[in-house]
Protein backbone atom coordinates (compact mmCIF):
# COMPACT_ATOMS: atom_id res chain seq x y z
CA UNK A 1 0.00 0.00 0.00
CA UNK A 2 3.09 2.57 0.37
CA UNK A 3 3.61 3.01 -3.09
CA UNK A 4 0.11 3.98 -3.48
CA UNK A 5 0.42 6.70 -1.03
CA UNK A 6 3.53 8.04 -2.81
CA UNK A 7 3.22 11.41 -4.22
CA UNK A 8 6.08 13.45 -6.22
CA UNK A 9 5.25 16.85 -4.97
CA UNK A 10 4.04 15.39 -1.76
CA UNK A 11 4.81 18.42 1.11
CA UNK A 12 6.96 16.48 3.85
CA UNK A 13 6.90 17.38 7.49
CA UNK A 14 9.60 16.74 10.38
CA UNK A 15 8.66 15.09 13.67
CA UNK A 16 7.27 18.62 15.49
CA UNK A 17 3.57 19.25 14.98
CA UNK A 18 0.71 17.21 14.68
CA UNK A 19 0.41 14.74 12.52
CA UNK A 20 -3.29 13.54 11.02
CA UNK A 21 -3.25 10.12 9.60
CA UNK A 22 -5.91 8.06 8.22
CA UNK A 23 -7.88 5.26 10.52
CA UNK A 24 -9.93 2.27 9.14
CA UNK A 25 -10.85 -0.93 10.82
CA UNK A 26 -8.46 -0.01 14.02
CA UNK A 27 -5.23 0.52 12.01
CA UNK A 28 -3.31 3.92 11.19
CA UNK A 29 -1.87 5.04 7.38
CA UNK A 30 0.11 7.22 6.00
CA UNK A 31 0.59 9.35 3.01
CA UNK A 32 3.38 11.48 1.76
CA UNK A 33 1.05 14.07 0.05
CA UNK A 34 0.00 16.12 3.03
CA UNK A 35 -1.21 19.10 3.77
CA UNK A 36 -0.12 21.96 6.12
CA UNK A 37 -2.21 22.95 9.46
CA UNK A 38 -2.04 26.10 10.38
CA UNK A 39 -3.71 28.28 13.99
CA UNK A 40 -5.20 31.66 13.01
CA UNK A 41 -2.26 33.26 13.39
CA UNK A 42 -1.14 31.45 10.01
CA UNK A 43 2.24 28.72 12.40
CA UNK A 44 1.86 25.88 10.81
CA UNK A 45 1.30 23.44 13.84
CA UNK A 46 1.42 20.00 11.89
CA UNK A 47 -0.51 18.20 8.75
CA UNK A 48 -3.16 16.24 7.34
CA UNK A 49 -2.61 13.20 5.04
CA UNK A 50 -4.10 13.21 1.63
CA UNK A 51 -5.42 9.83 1.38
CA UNK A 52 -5.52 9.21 -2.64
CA UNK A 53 -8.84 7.66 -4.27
CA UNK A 54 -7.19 4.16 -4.55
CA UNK A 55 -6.97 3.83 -0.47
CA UNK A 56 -10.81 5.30 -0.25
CA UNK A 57 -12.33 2.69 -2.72
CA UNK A 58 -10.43 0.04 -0.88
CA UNK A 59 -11.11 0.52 2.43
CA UNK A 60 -14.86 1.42 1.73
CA UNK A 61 -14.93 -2.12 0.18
CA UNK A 62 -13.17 -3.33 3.29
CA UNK A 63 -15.94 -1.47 5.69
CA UNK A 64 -18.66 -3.34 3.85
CA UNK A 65 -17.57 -6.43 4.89
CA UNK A 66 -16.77 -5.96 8.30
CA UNK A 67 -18.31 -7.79 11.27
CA UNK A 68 -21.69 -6.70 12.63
CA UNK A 69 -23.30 -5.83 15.97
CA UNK A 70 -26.78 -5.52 17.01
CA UNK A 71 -28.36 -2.38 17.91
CA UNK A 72 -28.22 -2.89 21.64
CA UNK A 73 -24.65 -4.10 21.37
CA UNK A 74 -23.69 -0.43 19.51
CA UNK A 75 -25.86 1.44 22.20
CA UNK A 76 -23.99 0.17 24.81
CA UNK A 77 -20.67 0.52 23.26
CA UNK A 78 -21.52 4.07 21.97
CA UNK A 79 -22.36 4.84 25.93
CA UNK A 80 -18.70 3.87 26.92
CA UNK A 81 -17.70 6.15 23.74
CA UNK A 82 -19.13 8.93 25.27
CA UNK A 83 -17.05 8.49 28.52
CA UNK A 84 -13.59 8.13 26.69
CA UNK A 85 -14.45 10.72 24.14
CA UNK A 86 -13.89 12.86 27.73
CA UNK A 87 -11.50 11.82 29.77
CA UNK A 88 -9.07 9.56 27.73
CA UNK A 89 -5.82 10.90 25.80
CA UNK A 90 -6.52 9.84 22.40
CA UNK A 91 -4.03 10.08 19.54
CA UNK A 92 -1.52 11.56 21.71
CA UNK A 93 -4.05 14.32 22.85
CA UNK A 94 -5.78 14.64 26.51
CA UNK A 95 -8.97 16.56 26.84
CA UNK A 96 -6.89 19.92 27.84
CA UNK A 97 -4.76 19.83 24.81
CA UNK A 98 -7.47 18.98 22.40
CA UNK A 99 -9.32 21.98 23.62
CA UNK A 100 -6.06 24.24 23.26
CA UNK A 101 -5.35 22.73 19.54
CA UNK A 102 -9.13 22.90 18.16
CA UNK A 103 -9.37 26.78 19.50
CA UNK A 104 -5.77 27.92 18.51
CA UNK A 105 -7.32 26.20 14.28
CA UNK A 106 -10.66 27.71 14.68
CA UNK A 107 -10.28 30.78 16.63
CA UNK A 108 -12.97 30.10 18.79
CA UNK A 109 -12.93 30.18 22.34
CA UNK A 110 -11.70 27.45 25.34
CA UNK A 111 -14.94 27.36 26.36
CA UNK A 112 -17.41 26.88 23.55
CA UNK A 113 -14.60 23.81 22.19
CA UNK A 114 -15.04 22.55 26.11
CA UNK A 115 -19.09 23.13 25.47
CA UNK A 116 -18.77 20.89 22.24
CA UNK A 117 -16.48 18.26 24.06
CA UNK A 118 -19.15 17.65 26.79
CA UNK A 119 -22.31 17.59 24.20
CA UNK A 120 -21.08 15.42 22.12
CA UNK A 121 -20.26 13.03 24.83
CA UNK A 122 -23.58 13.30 26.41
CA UNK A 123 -24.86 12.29 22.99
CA UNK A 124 -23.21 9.60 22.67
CA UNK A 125 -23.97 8.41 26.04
CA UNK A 126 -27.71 8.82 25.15
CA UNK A 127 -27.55 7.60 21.86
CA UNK A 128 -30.61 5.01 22.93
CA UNK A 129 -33.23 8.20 23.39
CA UNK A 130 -32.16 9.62 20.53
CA UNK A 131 -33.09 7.47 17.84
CA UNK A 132 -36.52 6.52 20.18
CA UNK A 133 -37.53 10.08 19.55
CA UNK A 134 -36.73 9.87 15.93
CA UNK A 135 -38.19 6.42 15.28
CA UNK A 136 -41.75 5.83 14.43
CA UNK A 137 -44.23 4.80 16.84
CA UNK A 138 -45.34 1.88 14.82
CA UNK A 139 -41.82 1.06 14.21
CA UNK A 140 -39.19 -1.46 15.60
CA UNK A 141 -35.25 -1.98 14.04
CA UNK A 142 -35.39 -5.42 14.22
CA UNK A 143 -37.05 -8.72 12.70
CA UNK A 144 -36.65 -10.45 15.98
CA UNK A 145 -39.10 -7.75 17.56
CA UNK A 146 -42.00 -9.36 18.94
CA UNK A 147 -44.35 -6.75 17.62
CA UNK A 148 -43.30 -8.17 13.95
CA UNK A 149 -45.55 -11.22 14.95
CA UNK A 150 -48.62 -9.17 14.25
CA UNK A 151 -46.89 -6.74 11.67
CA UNK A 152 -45.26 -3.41 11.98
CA UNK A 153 -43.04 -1.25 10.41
CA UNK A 154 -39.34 -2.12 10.27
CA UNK A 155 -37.78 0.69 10.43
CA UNK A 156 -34.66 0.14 7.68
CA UNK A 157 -31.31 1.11 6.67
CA UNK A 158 -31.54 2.96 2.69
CA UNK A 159 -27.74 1.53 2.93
CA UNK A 160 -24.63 0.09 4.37
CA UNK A 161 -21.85 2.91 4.12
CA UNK A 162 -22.92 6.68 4.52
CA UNK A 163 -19.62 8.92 3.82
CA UNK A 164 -19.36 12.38 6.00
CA UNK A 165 -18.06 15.87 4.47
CA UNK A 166 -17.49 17.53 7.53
CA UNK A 167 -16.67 21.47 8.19
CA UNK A 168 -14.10 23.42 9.94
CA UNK A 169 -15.99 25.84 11.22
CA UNK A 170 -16.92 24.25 15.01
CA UNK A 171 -16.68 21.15 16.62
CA UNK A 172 -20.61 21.04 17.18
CA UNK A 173 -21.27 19.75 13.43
CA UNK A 174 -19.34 16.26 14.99
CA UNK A 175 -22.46 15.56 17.19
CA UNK A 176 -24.80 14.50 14.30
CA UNK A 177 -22.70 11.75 12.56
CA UNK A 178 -22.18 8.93 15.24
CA UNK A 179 -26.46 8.57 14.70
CA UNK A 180 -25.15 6.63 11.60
CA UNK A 181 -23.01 4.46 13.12
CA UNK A 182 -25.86 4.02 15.78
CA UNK A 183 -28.28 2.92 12.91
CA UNK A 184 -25.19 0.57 11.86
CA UNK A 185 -23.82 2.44 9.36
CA UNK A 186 -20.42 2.36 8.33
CA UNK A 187 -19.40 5.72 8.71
CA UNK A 188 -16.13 7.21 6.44
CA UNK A 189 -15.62 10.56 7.59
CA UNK A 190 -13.93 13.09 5.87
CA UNK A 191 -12.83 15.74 8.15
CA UNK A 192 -11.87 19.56 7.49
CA UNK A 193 -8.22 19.86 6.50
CA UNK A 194 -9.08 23.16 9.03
CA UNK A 195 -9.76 21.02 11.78
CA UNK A 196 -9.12 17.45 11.63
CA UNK A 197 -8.95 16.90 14.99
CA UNK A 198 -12.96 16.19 16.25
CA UNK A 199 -13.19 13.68 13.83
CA UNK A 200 -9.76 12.65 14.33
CA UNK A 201 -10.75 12.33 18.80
CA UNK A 202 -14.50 10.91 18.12
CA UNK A 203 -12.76 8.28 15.65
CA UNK A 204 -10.56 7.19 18.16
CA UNK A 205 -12.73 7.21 20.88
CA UNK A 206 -15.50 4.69 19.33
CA UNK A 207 -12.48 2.55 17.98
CA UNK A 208 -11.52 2.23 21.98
CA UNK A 209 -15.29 1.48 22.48
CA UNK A 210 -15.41 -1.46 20.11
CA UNK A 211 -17.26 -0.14 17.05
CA UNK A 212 -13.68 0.30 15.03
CA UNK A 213 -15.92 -2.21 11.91
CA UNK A 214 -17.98 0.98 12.04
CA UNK A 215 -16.10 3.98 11.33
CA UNK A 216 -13.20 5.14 9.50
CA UNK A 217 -11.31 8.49 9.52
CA UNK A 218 -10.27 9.26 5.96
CA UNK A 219 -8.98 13.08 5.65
CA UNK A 220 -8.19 13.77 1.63
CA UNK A 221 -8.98 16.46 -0.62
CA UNK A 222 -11.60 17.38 -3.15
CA UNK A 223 -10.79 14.73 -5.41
CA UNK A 224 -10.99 12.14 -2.45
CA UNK A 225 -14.32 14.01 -1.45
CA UNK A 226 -15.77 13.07 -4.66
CA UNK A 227 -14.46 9.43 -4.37
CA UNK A 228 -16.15 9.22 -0.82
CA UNK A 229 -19.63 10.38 -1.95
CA UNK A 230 -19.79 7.92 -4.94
CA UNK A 231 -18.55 5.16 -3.50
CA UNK A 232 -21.07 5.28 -0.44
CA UNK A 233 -24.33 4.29 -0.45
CA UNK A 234 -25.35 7.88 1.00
CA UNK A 235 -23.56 10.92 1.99
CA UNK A 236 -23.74 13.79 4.73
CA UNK A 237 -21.90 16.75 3.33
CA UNK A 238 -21.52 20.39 5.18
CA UNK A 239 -21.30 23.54 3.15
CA UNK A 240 -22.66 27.24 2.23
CA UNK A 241 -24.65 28.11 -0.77
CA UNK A 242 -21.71 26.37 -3.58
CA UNK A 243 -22.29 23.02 -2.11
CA UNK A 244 -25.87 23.58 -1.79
CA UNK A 245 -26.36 24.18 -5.46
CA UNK A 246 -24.24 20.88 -6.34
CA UNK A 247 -26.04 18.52 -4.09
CA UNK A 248 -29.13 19.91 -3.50
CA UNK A 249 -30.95 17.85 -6.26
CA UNK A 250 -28.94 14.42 -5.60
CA UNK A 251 -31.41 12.44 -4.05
CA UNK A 252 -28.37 10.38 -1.94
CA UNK A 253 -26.97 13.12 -0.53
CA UNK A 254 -28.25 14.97 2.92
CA UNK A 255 -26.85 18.53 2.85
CA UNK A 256 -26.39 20.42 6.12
CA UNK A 257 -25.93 24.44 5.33
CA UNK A 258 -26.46 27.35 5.09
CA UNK A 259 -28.38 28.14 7.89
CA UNK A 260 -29.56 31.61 7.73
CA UNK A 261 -31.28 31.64 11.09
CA UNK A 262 -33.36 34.54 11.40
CA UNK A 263 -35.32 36.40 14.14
CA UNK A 264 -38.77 38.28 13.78
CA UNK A 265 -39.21 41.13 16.46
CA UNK A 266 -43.10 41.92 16.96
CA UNK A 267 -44.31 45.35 17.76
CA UNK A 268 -46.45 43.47 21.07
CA UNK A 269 -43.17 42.79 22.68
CA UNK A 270 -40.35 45.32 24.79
CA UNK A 271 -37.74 45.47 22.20
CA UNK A 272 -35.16 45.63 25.39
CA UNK A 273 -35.85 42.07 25.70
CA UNK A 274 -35.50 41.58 22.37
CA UNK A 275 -32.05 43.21 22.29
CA UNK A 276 -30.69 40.52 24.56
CA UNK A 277 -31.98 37.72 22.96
CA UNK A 278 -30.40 38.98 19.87
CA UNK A 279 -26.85 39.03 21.52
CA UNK A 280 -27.39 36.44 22.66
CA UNK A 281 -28.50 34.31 19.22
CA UNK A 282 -25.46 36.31 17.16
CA UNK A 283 -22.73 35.76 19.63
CA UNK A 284 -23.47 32.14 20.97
CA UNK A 285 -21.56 29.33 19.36
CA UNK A 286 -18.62 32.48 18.28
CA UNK A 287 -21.18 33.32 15.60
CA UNK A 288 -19.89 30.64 13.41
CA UNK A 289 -22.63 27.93 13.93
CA UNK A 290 -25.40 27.77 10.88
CA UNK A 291 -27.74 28.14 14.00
CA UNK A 292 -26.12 32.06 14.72
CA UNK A 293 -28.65 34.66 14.28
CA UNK A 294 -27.65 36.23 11.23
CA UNK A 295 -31.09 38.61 10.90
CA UNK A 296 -33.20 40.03 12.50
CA UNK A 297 -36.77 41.26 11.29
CA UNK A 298 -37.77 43.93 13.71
CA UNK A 299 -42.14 45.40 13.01
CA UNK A 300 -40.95 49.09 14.18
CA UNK A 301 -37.97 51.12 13.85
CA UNK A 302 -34.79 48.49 12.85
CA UNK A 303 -32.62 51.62 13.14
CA UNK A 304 -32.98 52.31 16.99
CA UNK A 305 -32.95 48.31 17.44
CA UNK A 306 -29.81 48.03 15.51
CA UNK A 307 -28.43 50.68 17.55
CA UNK A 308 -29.14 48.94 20.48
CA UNK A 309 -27.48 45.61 19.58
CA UNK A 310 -24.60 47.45 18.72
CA UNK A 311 -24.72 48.51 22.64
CA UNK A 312 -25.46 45.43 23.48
CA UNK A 313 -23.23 43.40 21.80
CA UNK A 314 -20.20 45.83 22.95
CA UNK A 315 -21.30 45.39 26.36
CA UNK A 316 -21.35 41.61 26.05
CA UNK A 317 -17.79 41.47 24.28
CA UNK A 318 -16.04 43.06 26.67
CA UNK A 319 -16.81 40.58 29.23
CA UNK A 320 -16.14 37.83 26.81
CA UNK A 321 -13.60 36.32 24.39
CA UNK A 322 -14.47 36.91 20.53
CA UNK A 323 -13.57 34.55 18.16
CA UNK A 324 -10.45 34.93 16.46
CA UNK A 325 -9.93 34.78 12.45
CA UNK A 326 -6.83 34.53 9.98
CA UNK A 327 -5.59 37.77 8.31
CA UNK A 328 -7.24 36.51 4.46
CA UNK A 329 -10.44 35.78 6.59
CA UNK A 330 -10.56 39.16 8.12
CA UNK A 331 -9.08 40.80 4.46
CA UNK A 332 -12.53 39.07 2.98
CA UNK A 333 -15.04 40.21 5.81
CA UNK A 334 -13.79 43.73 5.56
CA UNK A 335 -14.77 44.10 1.78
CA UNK A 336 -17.59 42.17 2.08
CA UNK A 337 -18.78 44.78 4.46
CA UNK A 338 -17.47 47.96 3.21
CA UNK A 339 -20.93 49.28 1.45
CA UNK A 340 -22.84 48.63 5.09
CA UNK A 341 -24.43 51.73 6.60
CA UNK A 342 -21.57 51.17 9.31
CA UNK A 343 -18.43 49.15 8.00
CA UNK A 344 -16.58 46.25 9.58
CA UNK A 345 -12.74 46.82 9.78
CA UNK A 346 -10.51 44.43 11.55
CA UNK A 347 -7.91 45.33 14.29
CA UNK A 348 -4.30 44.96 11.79
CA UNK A 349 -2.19 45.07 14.89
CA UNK A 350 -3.59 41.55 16.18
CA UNK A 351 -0.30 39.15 16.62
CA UNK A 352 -2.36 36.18 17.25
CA UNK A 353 -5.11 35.86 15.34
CA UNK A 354 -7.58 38.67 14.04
CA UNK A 355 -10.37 39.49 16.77
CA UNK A 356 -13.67 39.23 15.11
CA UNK A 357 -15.65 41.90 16.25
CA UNK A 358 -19.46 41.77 16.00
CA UNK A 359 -20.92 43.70 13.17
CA UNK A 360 -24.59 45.09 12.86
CA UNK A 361 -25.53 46.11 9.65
CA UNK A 362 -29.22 48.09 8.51
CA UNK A 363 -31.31 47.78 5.37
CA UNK A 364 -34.09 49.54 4.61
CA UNK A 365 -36.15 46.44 3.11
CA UNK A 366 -36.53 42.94 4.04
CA UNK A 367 -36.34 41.97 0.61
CA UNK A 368 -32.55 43.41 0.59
CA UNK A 369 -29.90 40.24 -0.39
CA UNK A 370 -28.25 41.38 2.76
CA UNK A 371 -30.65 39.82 4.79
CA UNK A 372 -30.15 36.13 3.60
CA UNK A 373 -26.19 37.08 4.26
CA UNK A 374 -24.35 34.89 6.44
CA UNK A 375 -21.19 34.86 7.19
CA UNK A 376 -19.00 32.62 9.89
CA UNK A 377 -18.49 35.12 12.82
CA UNK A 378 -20.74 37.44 14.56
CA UNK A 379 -22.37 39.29 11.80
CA UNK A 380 -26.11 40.37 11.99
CA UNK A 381 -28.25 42.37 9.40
CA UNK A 382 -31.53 43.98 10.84
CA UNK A 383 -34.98 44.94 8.74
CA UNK A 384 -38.14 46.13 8.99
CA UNK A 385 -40.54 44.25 9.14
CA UNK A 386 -44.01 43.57 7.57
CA UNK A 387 -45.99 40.42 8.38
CA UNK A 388 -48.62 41.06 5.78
CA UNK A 389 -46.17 41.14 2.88
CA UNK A 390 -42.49 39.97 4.43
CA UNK A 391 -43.20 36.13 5.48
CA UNK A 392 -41.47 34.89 2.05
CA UNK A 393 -38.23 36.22 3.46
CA UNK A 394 -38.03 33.33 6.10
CA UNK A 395 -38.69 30.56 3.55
CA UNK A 396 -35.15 28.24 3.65
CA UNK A 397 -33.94 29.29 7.07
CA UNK A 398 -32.54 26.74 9.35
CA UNK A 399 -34.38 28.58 12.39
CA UNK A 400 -36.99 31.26 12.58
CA UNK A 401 -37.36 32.60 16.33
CA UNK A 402 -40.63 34.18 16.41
CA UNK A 403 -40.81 36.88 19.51
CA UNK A 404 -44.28 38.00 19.01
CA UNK A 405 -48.07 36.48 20.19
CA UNK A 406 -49.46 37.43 17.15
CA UNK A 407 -51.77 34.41 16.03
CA UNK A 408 -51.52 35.14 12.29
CA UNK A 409 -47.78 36.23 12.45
CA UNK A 410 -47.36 32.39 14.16
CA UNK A 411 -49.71 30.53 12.13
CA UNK A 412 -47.60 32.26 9.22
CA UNK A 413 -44.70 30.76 10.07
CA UNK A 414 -45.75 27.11 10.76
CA UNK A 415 -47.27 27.08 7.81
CA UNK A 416 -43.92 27.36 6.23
CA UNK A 417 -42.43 23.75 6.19
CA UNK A 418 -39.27 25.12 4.23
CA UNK A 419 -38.19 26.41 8.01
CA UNK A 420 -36.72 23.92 9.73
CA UNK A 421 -36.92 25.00 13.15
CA UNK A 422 -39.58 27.32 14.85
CA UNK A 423 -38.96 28.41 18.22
CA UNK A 424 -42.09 30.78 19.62
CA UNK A 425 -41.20 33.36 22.26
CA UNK A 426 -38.22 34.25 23.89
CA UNK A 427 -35.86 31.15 23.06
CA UNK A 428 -32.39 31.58 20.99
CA UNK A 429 -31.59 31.03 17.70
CA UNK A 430 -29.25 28.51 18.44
CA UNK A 431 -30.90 26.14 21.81
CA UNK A 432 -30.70 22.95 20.43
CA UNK A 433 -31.72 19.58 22.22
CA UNK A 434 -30.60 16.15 21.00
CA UNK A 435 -34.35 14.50 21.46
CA UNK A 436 -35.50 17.63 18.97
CA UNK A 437 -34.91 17.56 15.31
CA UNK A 438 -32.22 19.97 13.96
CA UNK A 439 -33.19 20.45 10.31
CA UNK A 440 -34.90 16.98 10.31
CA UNK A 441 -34.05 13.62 12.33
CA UNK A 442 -30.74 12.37 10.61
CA UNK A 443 -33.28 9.14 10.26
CA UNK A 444 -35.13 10.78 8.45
CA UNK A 445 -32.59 10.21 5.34
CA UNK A 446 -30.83 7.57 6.53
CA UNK A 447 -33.94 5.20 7.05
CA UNK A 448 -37.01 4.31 5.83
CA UNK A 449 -40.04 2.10 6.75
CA UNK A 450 -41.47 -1.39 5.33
CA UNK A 451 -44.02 -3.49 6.10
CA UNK A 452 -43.25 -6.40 7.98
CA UNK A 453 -44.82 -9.42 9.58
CA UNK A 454 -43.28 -12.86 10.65
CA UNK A 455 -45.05 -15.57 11.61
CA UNK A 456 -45.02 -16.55 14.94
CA UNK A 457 -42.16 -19.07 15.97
CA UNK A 458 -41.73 -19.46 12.13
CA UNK A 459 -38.11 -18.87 12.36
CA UNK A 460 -37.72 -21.29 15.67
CA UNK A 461 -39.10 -24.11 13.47
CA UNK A 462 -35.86 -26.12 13.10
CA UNK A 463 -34.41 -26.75 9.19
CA UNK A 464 -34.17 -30.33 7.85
CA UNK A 465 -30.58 -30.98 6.45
């Protein structure tokens, strides 16, 4: 297999830094093509691998093959996952340094890379009530259920091997994937080149657990991306508007972006406390999450109310760290921004990273593009609203908070099944629970139902010879 991995203009690292490598069925490979990892202050602190197309259609042929468990068998060892995930040093990396590695690559803070560590553990560890609340109620996973006697749904796999595209923006997209390996997928993930090191620690961690015939870390690059999605059965993959366009019509492939989360301010309600629940939606998660607030629709003046967030969001920052970005990342913000009623410009003196201030930008329509902008740091556009002619402007969003009573404003908004999730009164943009769908149950693709019904001790009966 090393001469496959050979590559003549293959970048070649020393023994300082980390070091990425891919991991299928428990074992570790290498490549010579790699590719640099660098913090946001642009030190290269180690590399990826570049696994070429030859290793992925292998090893995905490999992962079909593999030995199986039963569901209870993978709940249980996804539960002792969730513990290691924690509190183990995994591929050379304890908890502490993890934390320190993923925030000095993403610029986000200790704590919301601590946040992530814990949630994604705790979903692990209650894998079991997270499939119950996405499984149907006349539905069981397996044959052997007694319910089949009478007939049921069985609730099905659409496939064997589901490949994940994941992004570099946050830990928290790493949460949704081990669901697959829960339904008994096997899971190839194909982690950020940004931030390989989730996916690189969750990997590890279900490998220690005993579900290494499940899941296989395999970082590469575009071309390898491509191999990954046609060579599985179905694929998860993470992007902004681009890779919406290019998947968006493949019927195999689940894609999880943009989010455009939005919130609509109604003239019954003190706009003081909608101020804080603003902040609070823009800056949680560092602003980069697809869950961020990145408008919000105010019935009134949006000119005092952006004012205010601007207030508030200083306030709020100075008490807290901001997210940090690279110098090309801040470059890109600040002439994306320049034609805003106030422009964003980015602090050029920053050693270690460029602080990402919040930004708060006005438009004098809902209908202006500016208000489906989103961008990955705390960046908010605010617009009048009108709910008897502005509704169309929420159609696609990820989340719509609604902070109004209005009935029809409401109804309006249910009605809407292109909005993923509604949250009515004074609840942020970005609460999430694992027991409540976050664009859809990850079932939802992934399975499907069929009728079923076996007779009863028909498959006791013993077989002549």
């Amino acid at each position: 297999m090393a001469s496959l991995l050979e590559s003549d203009n293959a970048i070649c690292f020393g023994e300082s830094g980390v070091v990425v490598e891919a991991r299928c069925l428990g074992e570790s490979y290498k490549s010579r093509r790699q590719e640099k990892i660098c913090d946001v202050a642009g030190r290269v602190i180690g590399a990826s691998a570049i696994m070429p197309s030859v290793f992925i259609l292998h090893k995905s042929e490999q992962m079909r093959e593999a030995s199986s468990l039963s569901l209870s068998q993978r709940y249980e060892r996804l539960k002792s996952a969730g513990r290691i995930y924690t509190e183990a040093t995994l591929a050379g990396l304890g908890p502490d340094d993890y934390v320190a590695l993923v925030a000095s690559v993403t610029g986000l803070p200790h704590s919301i890379i601590s946040a992530s560590l814990a949630n994604i553990s705790h979903g692990l560890r209650h894998m079991r009530e997270i499939l119950q609340a996405a499984t149907p109620a006349g539905a069981v996973w397996e044959s052997c259920a007694p319910q089949t006697h009478a007939g049921c749904s069985l609730f099905s796999r659409r496939g064997d091997v589901v490949a994940v595209i994941a992004a570099g923006n946050g830990p928290g997209v790493h949460g949704l994937w081990p669901q697959a390996v829960a339904m008994g997928y096997r899971t190839l993930v194909k982690p950020s080149l940004r931030e390989p090191f989730t996916a690189q620690r969750l990997v590890y961690a279900l490998e220690q657990a005993g579900l290494a015939e499940y899941v296989a870390l395999i970082p590469t690059g575009h071309k390898g991306a491509e191999t990954l999605i046609l060579q599985s059965d179905l694929a998860i993959v993470y992007g902004g508007p681009d890779v919406a366009a290019r998947y968006g019509n493949n019927p195999r492939v689940l894609v999880q972006g943009p989010g455009r989360s939005k919130i609509v301010v109604g003239n019954d309600v003190a706009h003081e406390d909608a101020v804080a629940l603003a902040a609070q939606s823009v800056l949680s998660l560092g602003g980069a999450a697809c869950v961020s607030a990145s408008t919000v629709l105010v019935e009134g003046d949006p000119d005092a109310f952006a004012s205010s967030l601007r207030r508030e969001l200083e306030g709020r920052t100075q008490s807290q760290s901001l997210p940090l970005g690279r110098q090309q990342e801040a470059e890109t913000y600040e002439r994306l921004l320049q034609f805003d009623d106030v422009p964003w410009a980015y602090d050029r003196a920053a050693a270690q990273g460029y602080p990402l201030t919040p930004h708060v930008a006005v438009v004098g329509r809902a209908s202006d593009p500016k208000v489906q902008r989103e961008l990955p740091f705390p960046c908010v556009t605010v617009a009048p609203f009108d709910l008897r002619k502005d509704c169309g402007v929420l159609s696609g969003s990820l989340v719509v908070t609604v902070l109004s009573r209005q009935q029809w404003l409401i109804s309006k908004v249910l009605a809407d099944f292109s909005i993923a999730n509604v949250y009515i009164g004074n609840i942020p943009t970005t609460w999430m629970d694992y027991r409540v769908p976050h664009d859809g149950y990850l079932a939802d693709f992934l399975m499907c139902n069929r009728g079923i019904r076996v007779e009863s001790q028909w498959l006791n009966a013993a077989v002549p010879a």
